[in-house]
Protein backbone atom coordinates (compact mmCIF):
# COMPACT_ATOMS: atom_id res chain seq x y z
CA UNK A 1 0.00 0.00 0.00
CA UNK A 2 2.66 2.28 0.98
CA UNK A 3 4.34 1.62 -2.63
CA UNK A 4 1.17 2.52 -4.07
CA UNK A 5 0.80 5.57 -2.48
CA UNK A 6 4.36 6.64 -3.50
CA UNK A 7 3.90 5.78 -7.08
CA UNK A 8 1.27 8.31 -7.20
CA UNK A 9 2.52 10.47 -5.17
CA UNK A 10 5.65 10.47 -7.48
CA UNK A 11 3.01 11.08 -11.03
CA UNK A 12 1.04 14.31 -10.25
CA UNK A 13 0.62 15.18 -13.82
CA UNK A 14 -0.64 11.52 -14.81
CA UNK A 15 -2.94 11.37 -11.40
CA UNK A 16 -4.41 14.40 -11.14
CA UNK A 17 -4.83 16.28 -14.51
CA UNK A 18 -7.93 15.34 -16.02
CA UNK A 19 -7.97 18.83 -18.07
CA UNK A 20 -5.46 21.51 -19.80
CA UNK A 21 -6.78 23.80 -17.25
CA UNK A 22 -5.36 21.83 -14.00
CA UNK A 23 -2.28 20.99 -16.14
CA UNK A 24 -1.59 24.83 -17.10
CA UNK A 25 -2.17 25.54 -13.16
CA UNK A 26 0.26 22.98 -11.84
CA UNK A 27 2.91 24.49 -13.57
CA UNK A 28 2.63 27.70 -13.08
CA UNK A 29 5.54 28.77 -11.59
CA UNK A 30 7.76 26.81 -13.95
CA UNK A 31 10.07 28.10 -16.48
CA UNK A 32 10.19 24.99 -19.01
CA UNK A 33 7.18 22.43 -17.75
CA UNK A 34 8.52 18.35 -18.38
CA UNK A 35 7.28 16.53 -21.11
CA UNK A 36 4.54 14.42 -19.77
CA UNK A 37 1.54 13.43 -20.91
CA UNK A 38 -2.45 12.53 -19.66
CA UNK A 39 -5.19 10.70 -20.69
CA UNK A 40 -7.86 10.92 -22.12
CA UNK A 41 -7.34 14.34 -24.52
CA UNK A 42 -9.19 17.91 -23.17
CA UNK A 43 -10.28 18.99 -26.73
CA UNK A 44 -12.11 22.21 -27.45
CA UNK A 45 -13.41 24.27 -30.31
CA UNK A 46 -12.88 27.61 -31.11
CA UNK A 47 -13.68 30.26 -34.19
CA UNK A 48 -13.01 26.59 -36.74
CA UNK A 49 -9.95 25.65 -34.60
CA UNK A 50 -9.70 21.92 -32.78
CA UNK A 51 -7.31 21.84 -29.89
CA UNK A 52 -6.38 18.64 -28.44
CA UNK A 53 -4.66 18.72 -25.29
CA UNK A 54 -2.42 16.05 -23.59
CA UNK A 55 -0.61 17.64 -21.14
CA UNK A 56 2.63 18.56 -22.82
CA UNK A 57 1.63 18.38 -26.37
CA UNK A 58 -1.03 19.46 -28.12
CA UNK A 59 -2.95 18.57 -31.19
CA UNK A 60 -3.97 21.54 -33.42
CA UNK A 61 -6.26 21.04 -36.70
CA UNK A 62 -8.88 23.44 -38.45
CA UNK A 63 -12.32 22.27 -37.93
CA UNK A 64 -12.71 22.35 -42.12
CA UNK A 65 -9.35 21.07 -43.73
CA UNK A 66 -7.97 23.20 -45.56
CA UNK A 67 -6.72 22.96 -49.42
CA UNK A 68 -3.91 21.21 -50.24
CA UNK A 69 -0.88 23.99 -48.67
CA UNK A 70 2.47 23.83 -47.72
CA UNK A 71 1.84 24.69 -43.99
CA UNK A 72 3.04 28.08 -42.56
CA UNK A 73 3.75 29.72 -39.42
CA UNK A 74 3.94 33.36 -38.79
CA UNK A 75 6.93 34.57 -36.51
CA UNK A 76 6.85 37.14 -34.57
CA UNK A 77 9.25 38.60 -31.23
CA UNK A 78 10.27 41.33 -29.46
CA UNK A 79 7.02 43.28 -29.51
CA UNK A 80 8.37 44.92 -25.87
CA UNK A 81 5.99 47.71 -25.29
CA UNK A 82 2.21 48.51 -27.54
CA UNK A 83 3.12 51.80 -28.27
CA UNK A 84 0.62 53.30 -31.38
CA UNK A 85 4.04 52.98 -33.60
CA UNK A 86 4.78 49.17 -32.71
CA UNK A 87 1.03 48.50 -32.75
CA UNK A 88 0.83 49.58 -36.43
CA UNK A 89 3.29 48.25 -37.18
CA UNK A 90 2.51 44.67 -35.77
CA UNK A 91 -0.84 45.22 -36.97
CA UNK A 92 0.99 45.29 -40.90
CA UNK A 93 2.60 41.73 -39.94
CA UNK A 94 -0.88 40.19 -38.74
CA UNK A 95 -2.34 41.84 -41.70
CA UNK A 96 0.83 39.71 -43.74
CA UNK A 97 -0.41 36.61 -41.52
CA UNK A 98 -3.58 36.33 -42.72
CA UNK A 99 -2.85 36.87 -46.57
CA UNK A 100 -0.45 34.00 -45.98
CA UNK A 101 -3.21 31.67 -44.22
CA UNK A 102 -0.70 30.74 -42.01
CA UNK A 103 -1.83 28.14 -39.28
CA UNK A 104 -0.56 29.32 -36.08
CA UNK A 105 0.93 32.92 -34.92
CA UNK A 106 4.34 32.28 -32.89
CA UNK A 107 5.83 34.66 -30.69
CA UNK A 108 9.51 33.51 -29.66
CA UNK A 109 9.88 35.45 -26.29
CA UNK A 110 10.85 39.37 -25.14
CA UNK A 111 6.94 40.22 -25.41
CA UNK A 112 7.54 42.53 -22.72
CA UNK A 113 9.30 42.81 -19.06
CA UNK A 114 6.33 43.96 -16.81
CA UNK A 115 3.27 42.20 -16.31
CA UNK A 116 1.23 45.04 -17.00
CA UNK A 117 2.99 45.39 -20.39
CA UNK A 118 1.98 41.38 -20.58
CA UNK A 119 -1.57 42.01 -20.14
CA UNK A 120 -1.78 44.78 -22.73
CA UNK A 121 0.31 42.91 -25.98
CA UNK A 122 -1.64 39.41 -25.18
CA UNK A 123 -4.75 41.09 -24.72
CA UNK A 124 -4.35 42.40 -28.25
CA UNK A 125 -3.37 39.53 -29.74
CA UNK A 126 -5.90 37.49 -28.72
CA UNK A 127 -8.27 40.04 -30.31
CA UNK A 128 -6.13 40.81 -33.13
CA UNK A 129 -6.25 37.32 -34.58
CA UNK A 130 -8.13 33.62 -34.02
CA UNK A 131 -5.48 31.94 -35.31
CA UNK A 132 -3.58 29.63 -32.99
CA UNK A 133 -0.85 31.56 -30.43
CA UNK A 134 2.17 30.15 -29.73
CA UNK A 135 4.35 32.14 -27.13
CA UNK A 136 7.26 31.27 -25.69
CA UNK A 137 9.59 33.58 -23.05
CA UNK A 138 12.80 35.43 -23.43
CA UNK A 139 15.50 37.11 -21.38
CA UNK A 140 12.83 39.81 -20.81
CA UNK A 141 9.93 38.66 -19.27
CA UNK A 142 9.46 36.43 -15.78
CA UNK A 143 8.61 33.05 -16.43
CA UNK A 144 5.75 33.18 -13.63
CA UNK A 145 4.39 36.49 -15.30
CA UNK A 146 3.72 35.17 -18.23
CA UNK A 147 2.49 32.14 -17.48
CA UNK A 148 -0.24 34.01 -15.12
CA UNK A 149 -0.71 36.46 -18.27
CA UNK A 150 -1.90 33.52 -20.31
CA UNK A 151 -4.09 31.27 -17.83
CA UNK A 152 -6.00 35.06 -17.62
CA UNK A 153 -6.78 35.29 -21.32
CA UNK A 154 -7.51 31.67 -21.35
CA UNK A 155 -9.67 31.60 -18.48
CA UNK A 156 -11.56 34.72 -20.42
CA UNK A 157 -11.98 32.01 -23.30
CA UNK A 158 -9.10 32.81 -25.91
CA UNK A 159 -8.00 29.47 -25.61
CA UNK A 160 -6.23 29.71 -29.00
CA UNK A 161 -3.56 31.46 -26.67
CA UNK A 162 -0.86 28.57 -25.79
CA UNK A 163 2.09 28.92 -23.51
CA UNK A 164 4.52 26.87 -25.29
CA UNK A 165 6.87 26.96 -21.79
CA UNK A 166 4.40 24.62 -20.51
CA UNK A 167 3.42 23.02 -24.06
CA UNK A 168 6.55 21.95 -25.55
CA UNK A 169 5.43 20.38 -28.57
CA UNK A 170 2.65 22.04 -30.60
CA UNK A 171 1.10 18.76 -33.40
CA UNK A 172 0.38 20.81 -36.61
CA UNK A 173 -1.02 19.66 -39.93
CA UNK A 174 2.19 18.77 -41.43
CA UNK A 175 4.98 20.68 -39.02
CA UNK A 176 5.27 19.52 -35.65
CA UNK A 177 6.94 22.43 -33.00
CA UNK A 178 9.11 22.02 -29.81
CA UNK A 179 10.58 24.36 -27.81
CA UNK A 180 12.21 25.37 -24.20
CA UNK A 181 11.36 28.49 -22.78
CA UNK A 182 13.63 31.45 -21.56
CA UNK A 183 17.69 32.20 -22.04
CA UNK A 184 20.55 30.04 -21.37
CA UNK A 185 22.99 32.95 -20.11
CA UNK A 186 22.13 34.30 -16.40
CA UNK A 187 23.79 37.92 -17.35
CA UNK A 188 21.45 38.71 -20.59
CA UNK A 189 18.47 38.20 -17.86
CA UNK A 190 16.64 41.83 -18.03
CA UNK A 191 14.99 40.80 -14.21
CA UNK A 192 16.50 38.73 -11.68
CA UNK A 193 13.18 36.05 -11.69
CA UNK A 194 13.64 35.48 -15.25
CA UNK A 195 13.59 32.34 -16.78
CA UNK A 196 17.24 30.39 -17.22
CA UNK A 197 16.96 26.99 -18.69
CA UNK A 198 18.61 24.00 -17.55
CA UNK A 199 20.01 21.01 -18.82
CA UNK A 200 17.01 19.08 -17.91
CA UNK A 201 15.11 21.30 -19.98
CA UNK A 202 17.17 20.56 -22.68
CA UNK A 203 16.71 17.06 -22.10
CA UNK A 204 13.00 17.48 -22.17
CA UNK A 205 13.21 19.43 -25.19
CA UNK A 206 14.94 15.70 -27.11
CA UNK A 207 12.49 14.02 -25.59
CA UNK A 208 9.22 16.07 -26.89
CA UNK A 209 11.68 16.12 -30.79
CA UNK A 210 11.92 12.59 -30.43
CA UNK A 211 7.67 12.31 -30.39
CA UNK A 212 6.92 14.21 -33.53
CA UNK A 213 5.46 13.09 -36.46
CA UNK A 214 6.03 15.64 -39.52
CA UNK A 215 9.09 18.09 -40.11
CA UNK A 216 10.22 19.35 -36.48
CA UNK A 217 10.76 23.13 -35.49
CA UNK A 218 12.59 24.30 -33.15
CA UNK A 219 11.42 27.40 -30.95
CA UNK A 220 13.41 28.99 -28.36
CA UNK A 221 14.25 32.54 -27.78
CA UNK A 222 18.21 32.41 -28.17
CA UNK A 223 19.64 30.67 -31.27
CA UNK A 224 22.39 27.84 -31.32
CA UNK A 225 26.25 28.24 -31.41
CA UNK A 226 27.25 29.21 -34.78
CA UNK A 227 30.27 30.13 -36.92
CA UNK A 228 31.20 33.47 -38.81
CA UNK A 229 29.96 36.93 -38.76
CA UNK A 230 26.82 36.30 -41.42
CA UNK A 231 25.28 33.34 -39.11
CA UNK A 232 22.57 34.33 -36.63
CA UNK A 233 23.78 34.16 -33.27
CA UNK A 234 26.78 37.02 -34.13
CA UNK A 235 26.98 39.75 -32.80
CA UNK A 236 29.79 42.78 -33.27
CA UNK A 237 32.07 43.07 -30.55
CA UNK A 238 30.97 39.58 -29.14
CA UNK A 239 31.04 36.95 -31.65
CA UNK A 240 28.90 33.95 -31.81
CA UNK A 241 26.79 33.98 -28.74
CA UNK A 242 24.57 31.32 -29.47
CA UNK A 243 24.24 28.27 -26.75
CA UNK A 244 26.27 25.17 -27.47
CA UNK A 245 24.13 22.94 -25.56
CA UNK A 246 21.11 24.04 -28.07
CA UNK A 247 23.33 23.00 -31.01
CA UNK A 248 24.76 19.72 -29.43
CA UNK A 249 20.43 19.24 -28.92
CA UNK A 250 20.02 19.84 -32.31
CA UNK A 251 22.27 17.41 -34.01
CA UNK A 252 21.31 14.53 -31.44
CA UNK A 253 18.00 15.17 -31.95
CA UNK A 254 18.14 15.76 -35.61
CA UNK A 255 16.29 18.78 -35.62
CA UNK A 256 16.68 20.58 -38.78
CA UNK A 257 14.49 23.95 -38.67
CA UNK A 258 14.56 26.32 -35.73
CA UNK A 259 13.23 29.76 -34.79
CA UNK A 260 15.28 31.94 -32.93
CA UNK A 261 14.29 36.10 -32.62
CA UNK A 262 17.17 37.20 -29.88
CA UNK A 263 19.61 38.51 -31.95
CA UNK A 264 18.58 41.96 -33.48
CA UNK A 265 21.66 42.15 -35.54
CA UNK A 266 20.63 39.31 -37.30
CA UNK A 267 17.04 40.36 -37.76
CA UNK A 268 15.48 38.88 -40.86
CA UNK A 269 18.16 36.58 -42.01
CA UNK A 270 19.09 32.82 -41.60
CA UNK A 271 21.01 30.11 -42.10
CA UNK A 272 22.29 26.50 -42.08
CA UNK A 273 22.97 24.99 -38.28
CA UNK A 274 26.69 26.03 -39.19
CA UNK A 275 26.14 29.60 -39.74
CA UNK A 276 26.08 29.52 -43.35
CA UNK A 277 23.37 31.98 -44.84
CA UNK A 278 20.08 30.84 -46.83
CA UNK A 279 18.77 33.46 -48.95
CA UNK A 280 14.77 34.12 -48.58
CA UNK A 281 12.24 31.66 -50.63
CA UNK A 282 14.13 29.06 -51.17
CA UNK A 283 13.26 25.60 -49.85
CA UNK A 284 16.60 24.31 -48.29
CA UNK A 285 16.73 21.28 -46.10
CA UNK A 286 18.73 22.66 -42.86
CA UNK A 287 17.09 26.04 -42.11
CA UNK A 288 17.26 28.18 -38.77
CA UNK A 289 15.36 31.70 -39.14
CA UNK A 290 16.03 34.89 -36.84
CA UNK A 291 12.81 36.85 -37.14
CA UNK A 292 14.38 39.53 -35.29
CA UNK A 293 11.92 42.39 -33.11
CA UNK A 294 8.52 43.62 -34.09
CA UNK A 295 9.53 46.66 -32.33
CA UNK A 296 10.30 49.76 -34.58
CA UNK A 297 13.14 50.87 -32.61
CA UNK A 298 15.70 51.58 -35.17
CA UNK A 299 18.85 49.10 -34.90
CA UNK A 300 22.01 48.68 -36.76
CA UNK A 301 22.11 45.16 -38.67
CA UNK A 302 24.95 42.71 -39.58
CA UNK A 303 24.51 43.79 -43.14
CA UNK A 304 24.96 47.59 -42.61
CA UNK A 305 21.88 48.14 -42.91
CA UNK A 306 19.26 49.16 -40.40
CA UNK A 307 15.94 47.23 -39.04
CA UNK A 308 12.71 48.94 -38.03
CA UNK A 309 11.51 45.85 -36.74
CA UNK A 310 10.97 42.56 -38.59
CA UNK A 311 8.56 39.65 -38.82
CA UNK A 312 9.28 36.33 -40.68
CA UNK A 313 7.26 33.66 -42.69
CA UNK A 314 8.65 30.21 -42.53
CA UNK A 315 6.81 27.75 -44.86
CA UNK A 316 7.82 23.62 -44.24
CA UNK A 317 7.53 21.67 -47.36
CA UNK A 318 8.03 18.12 -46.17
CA UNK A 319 12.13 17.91 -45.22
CA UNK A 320 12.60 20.99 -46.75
CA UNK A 321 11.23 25.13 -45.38
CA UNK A 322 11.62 28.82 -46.75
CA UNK A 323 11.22 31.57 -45.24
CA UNK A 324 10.94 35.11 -46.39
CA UNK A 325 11.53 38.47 -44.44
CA UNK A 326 8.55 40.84 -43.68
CA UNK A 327 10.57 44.48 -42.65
CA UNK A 328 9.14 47.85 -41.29
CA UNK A 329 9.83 50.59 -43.31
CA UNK A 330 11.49 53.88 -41.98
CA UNK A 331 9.44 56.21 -40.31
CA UNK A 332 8.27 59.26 -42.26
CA UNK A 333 9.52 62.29 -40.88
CA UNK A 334 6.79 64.26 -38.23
CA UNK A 335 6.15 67.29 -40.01
């Protein structure tokens, strides 16, 4: 008896979550939730979505399948504050988002530092689109903030908002998503409760790649070690700054698209796992995209040139994805 009661003491997710809503509370104080899994799925319907939930994946499909499409996911970061010039301009990439059809939204991290901030950006997301929401955190935000943000718009019914810190692998029509949640380097944190990863995240994170069943994508906020000044993790002064765990992860794994928005001198470009660039729209089968800030703060890029904030599309044809740069243009001078 006393084994018993130790077995189950030891399986709180398989024991006691019966529903996405007792799962999302257990762990909401966590950074990067584990990989586990209940039974049977929590499914609900919403605005011609289907989401499927079993604990740390979930299943997404439109309630009326769509044409025959390459799928597509919308990439967004780094929206920071909702200012009237970052909401236009986020409003644009939305606007881009739905010409595209894309089937989910994802926003890889830095979607703001306060909670108030939080509450304001999600809130207008939610609104802004019905398409599926995949957030994860950055360096800026507090892992407990944001999870509370998004049990709040949830609980108000926008379940197409999904925390994807407690979700680590989203099941798409044809692309399959996994991520871990926050920064791997303590002294890019922008507030001392912010959300660090560890290596048993990581470990997680193989685990949840090693489930999928279509082309896997990797989301996280930071990108992987890299090589040379044109791959996405350099920066001027600094180098490569990417994590070498994440790349060691990615090889094991065999992971061979990622999303990664930290770097803003790399905004709008990618490249191989090496660091070699890929030009936009071309289907390549190795293929890791920096969609840089949808903030229109002005900031010098790799390239000389200068971003006022950028969004991405990333398109998976079977073992092969594009993507293609969506940039703010410069402000018009206030007359």
């Amino acid at each position: 008896m006393r084994r018993f009661a130790l077995l189950f003491a030891l399986s709180p997710a398989l024991a006691f979550a019966d529903d996405f809503n007792t799962w999302e509370e257990r762990y909401q104080f966590e950074c990067n939730a584990p990989f586990e899994s209940f039974s049977p799925a929590d499914m609900k319907k919403r605005e011609g979505w289907v989401f499927e939930h079993t604990g740390g994946t979930v299943k997404i499909r439109r309630e009326k399948p769509r044409a025959a499409k390459k799928p597509t996911l919308g990439l967004l970061a780094g929206i920071k504050d909702l200012e009237p010039e970052t909401k236009e301009l986020v409003d644009g990439f939305l606007a881009d988002f739905e010409k595209a059809d894309v089937d989910a939204v994802v926003i890889g991290g830095d979607t703001s530092s306060e909670p108030e901030g939080l509450d304001q950006i999600l809130d207008y997301l939610v609104h802004a689109t019905n398409r599926p929401i995949l957030v994860v955190s950055g360096n800026m935000e507090r892992g407990a903030a944001l999870n509370y943000a998004i049990i709040k718009q949830r609980k108000a019914g926008f379940i197409h908002l999904l925390n994807m810190d407690i979700i680590r692998r989203y099941d798409g029509d044809g692309v399959d998503l996994v991520s871990v949640g926050g920064y791997h380097d303590r002294a890019y944190l922008h507030l001392a409760a912010g959300c660090i990863y560890k290596d048993k995240d990581l470990d997680e994170l193989a685990t949840a790649a090693a489930a999928v069943d279509d082309a896997a994508v990797l989301l996280t906020h930071g990108p992987p070690r890299q090589k040379g000044q044109k791959a996405i993790d350099y920066v001027p002064g600094a180098g490569n700054v990417g994590d070498p765990r994440l790349t060691e992860v990615i090889k094991k794994a065999k992971i061979a698209f990622g999303i990664h928005g930290h770097i803003l001198e790399a905004a709008g470009m990618a490249s191989d796992l090496s660091g070699k660039p890929v030009g936009e729209k071309k289907f390549v089968p190795e293929l890791f995209v920096n969609q840089g800030s949808a903030n229109p703060v002005p900031w010098k890029l790799n390239d000389g040139k200068t971003s006022y904030g950028t969004a991405a599309l990333m398109t998976i044809d079977g073992k092969k994805a594009s993507y293609e740069a969506l940039r703010g243009k410069k402000p018009e001078p206030k007359q």
